[in-house]
Protein backbone atom coordinates (compact mmCIF):
# COMPACT_ATOMS: atom_id res chain seq x y z
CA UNK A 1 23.60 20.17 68.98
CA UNK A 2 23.97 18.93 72.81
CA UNK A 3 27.44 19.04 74.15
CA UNK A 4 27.96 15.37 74.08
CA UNK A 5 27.28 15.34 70.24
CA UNK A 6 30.13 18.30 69.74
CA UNK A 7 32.36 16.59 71.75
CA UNK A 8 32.30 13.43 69.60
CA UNK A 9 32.59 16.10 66.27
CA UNK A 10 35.53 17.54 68.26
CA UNK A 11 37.47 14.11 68.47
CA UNK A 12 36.35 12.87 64.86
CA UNK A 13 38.04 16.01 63.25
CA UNK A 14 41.08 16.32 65.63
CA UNK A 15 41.55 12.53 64.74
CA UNK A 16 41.16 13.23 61.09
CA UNK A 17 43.72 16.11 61.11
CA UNK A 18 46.16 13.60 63.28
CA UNK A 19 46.13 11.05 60.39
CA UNK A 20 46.48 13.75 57.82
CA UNK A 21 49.91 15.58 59.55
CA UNK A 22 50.73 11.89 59.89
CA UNK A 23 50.86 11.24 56.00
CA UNK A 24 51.94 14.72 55.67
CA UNK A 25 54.97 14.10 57.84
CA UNK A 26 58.07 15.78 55.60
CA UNK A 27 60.70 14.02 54.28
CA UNK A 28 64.55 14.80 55.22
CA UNK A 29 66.42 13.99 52.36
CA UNK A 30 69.92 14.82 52.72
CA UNK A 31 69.12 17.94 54.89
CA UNK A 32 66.44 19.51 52.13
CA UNK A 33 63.03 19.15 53.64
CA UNK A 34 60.22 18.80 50.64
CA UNK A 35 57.21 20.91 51.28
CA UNK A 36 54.25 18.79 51.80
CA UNK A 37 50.99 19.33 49.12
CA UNK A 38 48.43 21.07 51.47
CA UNK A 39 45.24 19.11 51.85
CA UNK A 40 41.21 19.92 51.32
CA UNK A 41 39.44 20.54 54.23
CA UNK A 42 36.14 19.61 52.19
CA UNK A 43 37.85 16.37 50.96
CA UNK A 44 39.31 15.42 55.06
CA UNK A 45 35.78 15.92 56.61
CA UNK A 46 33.71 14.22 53.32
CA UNK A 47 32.55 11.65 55.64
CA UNK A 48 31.83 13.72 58.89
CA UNK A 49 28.82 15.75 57.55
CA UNK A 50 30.82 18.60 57.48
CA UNK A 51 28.58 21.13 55.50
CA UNK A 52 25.39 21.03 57.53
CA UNK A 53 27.92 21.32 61.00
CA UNK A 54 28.92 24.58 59.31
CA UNK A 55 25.40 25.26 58.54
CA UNK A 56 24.28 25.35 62.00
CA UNK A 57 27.42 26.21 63.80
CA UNK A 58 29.86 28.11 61.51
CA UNK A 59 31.83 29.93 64.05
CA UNK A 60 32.25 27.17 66.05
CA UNK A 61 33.54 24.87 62.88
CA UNK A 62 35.33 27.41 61.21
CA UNK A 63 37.87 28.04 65.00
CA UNK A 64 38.09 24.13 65.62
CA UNK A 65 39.67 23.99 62.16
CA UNK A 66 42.18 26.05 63.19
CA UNK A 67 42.76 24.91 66.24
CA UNK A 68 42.98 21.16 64.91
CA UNK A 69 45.63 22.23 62.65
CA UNK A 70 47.82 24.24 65.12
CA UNK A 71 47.50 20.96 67.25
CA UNK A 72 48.44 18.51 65.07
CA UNK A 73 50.92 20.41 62.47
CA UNK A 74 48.55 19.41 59.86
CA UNK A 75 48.56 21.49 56.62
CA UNK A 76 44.93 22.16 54.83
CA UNK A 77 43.84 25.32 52.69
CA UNK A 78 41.56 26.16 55.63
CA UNK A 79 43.07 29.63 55.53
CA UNK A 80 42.07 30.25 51.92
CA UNK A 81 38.78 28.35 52.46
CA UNK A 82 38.14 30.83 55.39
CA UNK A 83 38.89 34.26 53.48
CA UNK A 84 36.81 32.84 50.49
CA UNK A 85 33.95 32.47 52.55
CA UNK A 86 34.13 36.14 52.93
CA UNK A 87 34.37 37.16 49.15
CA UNK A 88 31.16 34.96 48.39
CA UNK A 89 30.79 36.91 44.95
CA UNK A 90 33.82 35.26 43.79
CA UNK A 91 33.40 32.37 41.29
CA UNK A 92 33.28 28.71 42.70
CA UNK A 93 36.14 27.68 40.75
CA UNK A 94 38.62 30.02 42.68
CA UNK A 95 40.65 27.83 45.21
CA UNK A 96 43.62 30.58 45.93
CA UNK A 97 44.22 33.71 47.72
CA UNK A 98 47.15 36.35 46.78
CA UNK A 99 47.95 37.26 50.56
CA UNK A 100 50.04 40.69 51.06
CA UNK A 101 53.66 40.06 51.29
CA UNK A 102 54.57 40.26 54.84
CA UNK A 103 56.37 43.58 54.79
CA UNK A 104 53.06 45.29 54.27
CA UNK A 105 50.99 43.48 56.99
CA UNK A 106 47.46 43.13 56.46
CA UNK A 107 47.15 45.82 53.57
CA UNK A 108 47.55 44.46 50.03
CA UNK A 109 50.02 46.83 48.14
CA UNK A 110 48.65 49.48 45.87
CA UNK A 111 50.44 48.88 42.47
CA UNK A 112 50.21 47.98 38.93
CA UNK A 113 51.46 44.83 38.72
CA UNK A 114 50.19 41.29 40.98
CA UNK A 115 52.69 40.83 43.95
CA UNK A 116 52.25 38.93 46.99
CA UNK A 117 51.87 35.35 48.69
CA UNK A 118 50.26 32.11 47.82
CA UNK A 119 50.08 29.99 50.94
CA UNK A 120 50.23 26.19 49.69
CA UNK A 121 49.64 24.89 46.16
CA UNK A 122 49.82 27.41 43.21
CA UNK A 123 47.17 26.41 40.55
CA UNK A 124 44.06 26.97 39.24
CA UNK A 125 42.28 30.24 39.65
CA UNK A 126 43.37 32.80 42.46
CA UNK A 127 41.70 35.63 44.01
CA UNK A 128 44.18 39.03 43.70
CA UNK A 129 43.27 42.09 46.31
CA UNK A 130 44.96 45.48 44.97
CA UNK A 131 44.74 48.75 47.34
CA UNK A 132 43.01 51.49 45.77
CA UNK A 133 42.96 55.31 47.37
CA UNK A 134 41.26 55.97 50.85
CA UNK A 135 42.44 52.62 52.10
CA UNK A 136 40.17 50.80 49.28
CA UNK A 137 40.64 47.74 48.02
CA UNK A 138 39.52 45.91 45.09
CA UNK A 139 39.43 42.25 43.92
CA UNK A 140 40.21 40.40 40.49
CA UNK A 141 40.53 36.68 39.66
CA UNK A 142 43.02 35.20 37.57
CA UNK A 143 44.51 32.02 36.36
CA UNK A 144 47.89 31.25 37.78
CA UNK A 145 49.41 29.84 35.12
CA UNK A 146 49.32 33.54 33.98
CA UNK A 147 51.94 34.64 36.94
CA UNK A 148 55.61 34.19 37.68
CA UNK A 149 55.92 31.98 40.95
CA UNK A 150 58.88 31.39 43.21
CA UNK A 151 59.08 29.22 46.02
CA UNK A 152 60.52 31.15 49.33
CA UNK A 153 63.08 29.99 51.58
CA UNK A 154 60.77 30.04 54.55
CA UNK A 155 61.46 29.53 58.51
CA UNK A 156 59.33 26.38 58.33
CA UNK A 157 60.52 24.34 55.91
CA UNK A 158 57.91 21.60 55.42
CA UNK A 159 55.11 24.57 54.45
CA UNK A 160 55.28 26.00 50.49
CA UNK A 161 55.08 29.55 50.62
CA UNK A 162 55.30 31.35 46.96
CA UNK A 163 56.04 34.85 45.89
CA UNK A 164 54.00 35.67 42.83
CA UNK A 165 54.35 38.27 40.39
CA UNK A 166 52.91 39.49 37.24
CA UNK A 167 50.93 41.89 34.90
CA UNK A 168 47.25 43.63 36.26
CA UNK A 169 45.94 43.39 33.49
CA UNK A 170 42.69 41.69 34.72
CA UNK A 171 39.00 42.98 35.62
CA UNK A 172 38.95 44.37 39.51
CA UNK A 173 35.81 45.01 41.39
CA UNK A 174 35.77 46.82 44.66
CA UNK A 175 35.47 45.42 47.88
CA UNK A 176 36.65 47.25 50.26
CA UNK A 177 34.53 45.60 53.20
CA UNK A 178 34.39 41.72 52.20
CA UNK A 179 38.42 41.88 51.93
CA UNK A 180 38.41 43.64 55.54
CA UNK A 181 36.00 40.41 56.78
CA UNK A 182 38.15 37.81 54.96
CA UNK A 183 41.44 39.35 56.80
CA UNK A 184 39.73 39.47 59.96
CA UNK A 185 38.56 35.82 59.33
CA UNK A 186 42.47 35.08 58.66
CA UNK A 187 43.64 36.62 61.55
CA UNK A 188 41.28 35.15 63.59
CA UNK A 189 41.98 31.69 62.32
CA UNK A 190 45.77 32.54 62.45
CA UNK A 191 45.35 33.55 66.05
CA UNK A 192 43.70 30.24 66.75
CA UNK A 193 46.27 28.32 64.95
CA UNK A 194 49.01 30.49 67.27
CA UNK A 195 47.37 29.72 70.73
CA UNK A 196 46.68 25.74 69.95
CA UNK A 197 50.86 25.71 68.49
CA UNK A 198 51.64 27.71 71.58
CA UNK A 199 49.91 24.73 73.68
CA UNK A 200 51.46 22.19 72.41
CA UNK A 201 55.28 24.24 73.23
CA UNK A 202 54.12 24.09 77.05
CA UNK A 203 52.84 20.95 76.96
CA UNK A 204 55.81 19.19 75.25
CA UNK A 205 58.04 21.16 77.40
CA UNK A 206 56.41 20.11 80.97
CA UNK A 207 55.56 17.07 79.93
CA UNK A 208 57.00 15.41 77.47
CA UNK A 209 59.56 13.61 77.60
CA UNK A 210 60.13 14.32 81.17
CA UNK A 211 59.31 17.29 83.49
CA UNK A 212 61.89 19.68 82.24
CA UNK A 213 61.59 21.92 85.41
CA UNK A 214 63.06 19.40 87.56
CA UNK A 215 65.29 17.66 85.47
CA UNK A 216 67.65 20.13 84.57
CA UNK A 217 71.55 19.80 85.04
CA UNK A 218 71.80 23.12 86.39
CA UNK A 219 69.57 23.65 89.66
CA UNK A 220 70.06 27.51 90.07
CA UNK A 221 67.88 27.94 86.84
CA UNK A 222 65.12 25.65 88.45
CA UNK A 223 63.35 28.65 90.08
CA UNK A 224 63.81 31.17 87.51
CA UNK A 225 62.88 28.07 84.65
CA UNK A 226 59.46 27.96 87.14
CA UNK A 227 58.90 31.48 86.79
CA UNK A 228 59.01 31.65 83.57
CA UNK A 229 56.44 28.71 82.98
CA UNK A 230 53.83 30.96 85.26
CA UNK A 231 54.74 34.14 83.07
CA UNK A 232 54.10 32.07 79.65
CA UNK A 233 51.38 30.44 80.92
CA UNK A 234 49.61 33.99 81.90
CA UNK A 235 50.08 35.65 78.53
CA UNK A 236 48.84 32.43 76.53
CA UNK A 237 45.85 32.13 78.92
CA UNK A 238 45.19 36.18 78.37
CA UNK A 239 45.25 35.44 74.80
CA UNK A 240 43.02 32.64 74.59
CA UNK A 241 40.30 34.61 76.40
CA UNK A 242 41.09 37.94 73.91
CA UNK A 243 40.39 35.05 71.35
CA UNK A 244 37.66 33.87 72.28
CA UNK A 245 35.81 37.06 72.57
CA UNK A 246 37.00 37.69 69.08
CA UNK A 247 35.05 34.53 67.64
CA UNK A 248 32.26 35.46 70.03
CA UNK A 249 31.46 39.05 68.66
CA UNK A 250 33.57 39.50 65.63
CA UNK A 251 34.80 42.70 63.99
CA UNK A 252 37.97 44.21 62.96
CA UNK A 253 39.55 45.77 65.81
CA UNK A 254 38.87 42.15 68.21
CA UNK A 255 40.34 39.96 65.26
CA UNK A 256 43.32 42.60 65.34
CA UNK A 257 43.69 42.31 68.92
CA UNK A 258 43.50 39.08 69.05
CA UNK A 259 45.88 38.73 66.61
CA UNK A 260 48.45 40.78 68.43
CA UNK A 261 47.83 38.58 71.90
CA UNK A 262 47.89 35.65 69.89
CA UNK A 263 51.62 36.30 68.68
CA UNK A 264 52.89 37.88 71.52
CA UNK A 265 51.79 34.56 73.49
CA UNK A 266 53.13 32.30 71.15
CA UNK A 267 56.97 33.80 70.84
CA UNK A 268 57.15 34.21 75.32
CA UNK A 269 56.04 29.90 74.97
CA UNK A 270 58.89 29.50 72.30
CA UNK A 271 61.84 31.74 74.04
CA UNK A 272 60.66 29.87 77.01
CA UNK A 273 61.25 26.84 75.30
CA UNK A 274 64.12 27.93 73.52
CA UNK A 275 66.07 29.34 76.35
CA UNK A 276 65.08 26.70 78.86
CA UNK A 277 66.13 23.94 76.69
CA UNK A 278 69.20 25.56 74.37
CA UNK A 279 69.85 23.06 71.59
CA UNK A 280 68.13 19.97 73.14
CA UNK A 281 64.68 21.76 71.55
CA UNK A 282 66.00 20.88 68.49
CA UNK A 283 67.33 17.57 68.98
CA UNK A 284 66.06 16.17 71.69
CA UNK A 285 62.27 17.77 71.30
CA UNK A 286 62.08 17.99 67.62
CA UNK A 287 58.34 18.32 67.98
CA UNK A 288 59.14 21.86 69.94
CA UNK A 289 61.14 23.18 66.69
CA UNK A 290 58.44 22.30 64.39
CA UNK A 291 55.60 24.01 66.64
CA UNK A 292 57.96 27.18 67.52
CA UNK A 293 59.12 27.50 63.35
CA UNK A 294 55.53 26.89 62.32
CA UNK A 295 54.36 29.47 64.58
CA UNK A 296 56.96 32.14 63.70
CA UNK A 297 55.93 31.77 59.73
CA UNK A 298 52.10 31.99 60.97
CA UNK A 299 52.74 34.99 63.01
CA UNK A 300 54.07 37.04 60.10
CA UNK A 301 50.89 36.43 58.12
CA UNK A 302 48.43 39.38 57.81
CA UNK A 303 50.69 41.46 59.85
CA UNK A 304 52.89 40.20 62.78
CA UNK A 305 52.20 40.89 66.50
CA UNK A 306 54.63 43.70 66.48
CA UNK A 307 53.20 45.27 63.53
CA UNK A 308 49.61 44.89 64.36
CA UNK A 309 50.31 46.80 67.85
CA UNK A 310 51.19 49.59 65.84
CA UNK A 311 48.48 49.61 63.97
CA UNK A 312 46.22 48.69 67.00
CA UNK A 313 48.23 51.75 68.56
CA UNK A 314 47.20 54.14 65.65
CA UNK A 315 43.53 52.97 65.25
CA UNK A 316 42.60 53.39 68.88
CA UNK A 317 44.36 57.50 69.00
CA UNK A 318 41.96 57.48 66.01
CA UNK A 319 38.32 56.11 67.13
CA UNK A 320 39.47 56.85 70.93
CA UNK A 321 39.33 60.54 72.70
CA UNK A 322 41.04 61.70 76.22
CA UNK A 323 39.54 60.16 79.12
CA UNK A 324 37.19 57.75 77.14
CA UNK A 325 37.79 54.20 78.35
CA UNK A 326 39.18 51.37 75.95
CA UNK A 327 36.97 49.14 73.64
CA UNK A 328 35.93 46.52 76.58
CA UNK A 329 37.47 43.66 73.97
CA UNK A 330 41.06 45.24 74.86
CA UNK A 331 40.82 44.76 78.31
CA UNK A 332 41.53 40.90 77.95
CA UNK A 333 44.71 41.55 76.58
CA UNK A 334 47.81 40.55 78.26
């Protein structure tokens, strides 16, 4: 596919995505904000010729989904669609992914009982990871009427988050390494989703509505606010490049990286934001709120920035010995 012909796939989707946050937009009603029903990314791009673009370029679909939503605050099950692809023994009819609750990161919890997170609507039949010894992990599929749901009191209110609950009493099958791809695909995608909500912080904040470097009421911050832009802008640029290389080569420890970089880049654009701007970001630049709350809930998903170093920390003491130089993918990180 020539450039030209990408480009114009490029617009067609990020226009699709802009009419679909548009319908999604969430409605206030007397200061309770109802969740909006998550759409199909195979139903949104039915008209596009979406499966034979993922045919022949399925790395490069698969990150301009992401970045399409974090653009336009659109909400699809592109996440679920992306770690499915992974576990490609799974049965067709499975349209759901039990993600580990965010206190344990990227590692499903070894126990015998279901527990975790369904990211947008709870139906049909879900996919359920369970940790086994050794750092294992083994899958089962079951119907969700069969488990207790509860909707959380998330950051973000316009996205439906649910904790789910009940027996293991269900056939499990290991697969250790396809659940290890289908996080990595996640945190890839989540990365992407971070850097494109990040983008739209810095651009709202420079531009919209008024160069907010130059405008403020207080000129003694104006150099410092300046600074700060620079600073931002450096760790969000060193992020998008760790990115990048993370869609380019793949593998666990890039998609972990990037993950880390992607967070860390998307909470300096927000306190940026945040600090510059005080309580106008959330009245005067709603649109800032809604990318810096979405982002916070994204960043907690398969393991937070600050967790993730951690683990990054641990895993490179492990595969790493005195005086031998970092994985070259680490280098880009800010």
């Amino acid at each position: 596919m020539s450039d030209i012909k990408w480009d114009l796939v490029e617009e067609r989707v990020h226009r699709l995505f802009e009419e679909l946050a548009h319908s999604q937009e969430p409605a206030d009603s007397g200061g309770a904000i109802t969740p909006v029903e998550f759409a199909s990314v195979d139903a949104l791009l039915a008209d596009v010729g979406w499966p034979a673009i993922e045919a022949d370029f399925p790395t490069e679909a698969c990150e301009l989904l992401f970045r399409a939503q974090g653009r336009t605050l659109a909400q699809t099950d592109c996440l679920s669609r992306a770690m499915l692809a992974e576990l490609s023994w799974l049965p067709d009819d499975v349209n759901g992914i039990v993600l580990p609750d965010v206190r344990w990161g990227e590692t499903p919890r070894a126990a015998q009982e279901v527990s975790g997170i369904i990211i947008g609507p709870f139906r049909g039949r879900v996919a359920v990871p369970v940790s086994g010894p050794m750092g294992t992990v083994s899958v089962g599929v079951v119907e969700a009427s069969r488990l207790e749901g509860q909707r959380l009191d998330t950051f973000d209110s316009s996205v439906s988050w649910t904790s789910v609950s009940g027996p293991l009493d269900f056939p499990l099958v290991e697969a250790s390494t396809e659940w290890y791809r289908a996080v990595s695909a996640a945190q890839r995608g989540l990365s992407t989703e971070l850097v494109a909500l990040a983008d739209s912080v810095l651009m709202v904040f420079v531009d919209g509505g008024g160069d907010h470097t130059s405008t403020r009421e207080l000129p003694s911050f104006v150099d410092v606010t300046c600074h700060q832009v620079a600073q931002a802008t450096a760790v969000l640029e060193g992020a998008r490049a760790l990115l990048a290389e993370s869609w380019r080569y793949g593998g666990r420890l890039s998609a972990l990286a990037a993950k880390c970089a992607a967070g860390r880049a998307h909470r300096a654009v927000s306190e940026l934001a945040l600090q510059s701007l005080g309580l106008q970001s959330w009245t005067r630049e709603p649109l800032i709120a809604r990318y810096v709350a979405r982002g916070m809930q994204l960043d907690a998903l398969c393991g937070s920035h600050e967790h993730l170093e951690a683990v990054l920390g641990e895993r490179l003491f492990e595969i790493c010995t005195a005086g031998q130089p970092l994985p070259s993918v680490l280098t880009l990180a800010p």
